[in-house]
Protein backbone atom coordinates (compact mmCIF):
# COMPACT_ATOMS: atom_id res chain seq x y z
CA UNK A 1 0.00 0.00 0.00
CA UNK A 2 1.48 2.99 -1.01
CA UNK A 3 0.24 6.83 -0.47
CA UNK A 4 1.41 9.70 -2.03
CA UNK A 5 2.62 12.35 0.26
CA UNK A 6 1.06 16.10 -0.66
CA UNK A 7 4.02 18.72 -0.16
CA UNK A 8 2.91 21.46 2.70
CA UNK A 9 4.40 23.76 -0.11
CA UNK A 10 4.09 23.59 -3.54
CA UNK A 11 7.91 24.93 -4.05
CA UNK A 12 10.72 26.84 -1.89
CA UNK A 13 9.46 29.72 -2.74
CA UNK A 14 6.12 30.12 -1.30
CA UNK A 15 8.01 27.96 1.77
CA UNK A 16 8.17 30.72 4.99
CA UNK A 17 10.72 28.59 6.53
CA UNK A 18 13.29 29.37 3.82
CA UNK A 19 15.22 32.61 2.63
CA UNK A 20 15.90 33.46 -0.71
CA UNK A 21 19.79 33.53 -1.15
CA UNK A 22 20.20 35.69 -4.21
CA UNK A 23 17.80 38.32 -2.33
CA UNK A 24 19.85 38.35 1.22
CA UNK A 25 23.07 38.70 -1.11
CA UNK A 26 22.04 41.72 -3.08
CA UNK A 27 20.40 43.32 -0.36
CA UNK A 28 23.66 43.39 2.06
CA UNK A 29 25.53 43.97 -1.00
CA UNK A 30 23.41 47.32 -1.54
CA UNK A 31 23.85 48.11 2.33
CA UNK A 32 27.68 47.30 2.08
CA UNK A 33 28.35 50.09 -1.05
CA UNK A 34 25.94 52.53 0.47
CA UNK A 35 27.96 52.62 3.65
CA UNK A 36 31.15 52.66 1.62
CA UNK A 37 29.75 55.75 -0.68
CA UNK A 38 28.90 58.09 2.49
CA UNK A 39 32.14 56.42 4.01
CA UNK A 40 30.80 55.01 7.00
CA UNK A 41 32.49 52.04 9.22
CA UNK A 42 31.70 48.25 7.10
CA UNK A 43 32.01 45.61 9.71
CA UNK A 44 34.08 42.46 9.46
CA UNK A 45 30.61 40.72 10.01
CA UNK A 46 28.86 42.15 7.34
CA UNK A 47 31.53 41.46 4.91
CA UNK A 48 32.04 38.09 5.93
CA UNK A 49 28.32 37.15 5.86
CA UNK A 50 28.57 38.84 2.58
CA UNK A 51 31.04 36.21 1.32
CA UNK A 52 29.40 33.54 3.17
CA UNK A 53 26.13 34.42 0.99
CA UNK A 54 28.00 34.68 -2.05
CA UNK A 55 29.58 31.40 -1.52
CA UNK A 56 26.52 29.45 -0.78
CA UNK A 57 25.18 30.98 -4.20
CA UNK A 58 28.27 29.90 -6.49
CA UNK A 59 27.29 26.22 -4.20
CA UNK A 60 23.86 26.74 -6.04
CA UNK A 61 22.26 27.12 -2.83
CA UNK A 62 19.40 29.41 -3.89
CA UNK A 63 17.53 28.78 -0.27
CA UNK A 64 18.63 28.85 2.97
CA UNK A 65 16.97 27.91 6.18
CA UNK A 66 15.89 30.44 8.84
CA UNK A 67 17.45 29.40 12.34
């Protein structure tokens, strides 16, 4: 006997439990040169969860869980 299991979400998208990489990259990436333009103070942090997004996106790791 075999059932077919029905996703809770049709695709990652529409799934609230998951981030959209390429959106959380460009968005810090935006943040990052704006604070560089008016030459204000970029944090280690930011530009090392910069890379960290840019890395998971060359991994083709479009989602990412939110924990």
């Amino acid at each position: 006997m075999t059932s077919e299991i029905t996703p809770r979400y049709p695709n990652a998208e529409s799934d609230p439990r998951l981030t959209n990489t390429a959106d959380k990259y460009f968005t810090l990436r935006e943040q990052i040169r704006d604070k560089e333009f008016i030459r204000e103070p970029v944090t280690n942090a930011e530009r090392d969860k910069l890379a960290t997004l840019k890395r998971a996106l060359n991994d083709d790791k479009h989602y990412t869980p939110n924990f």
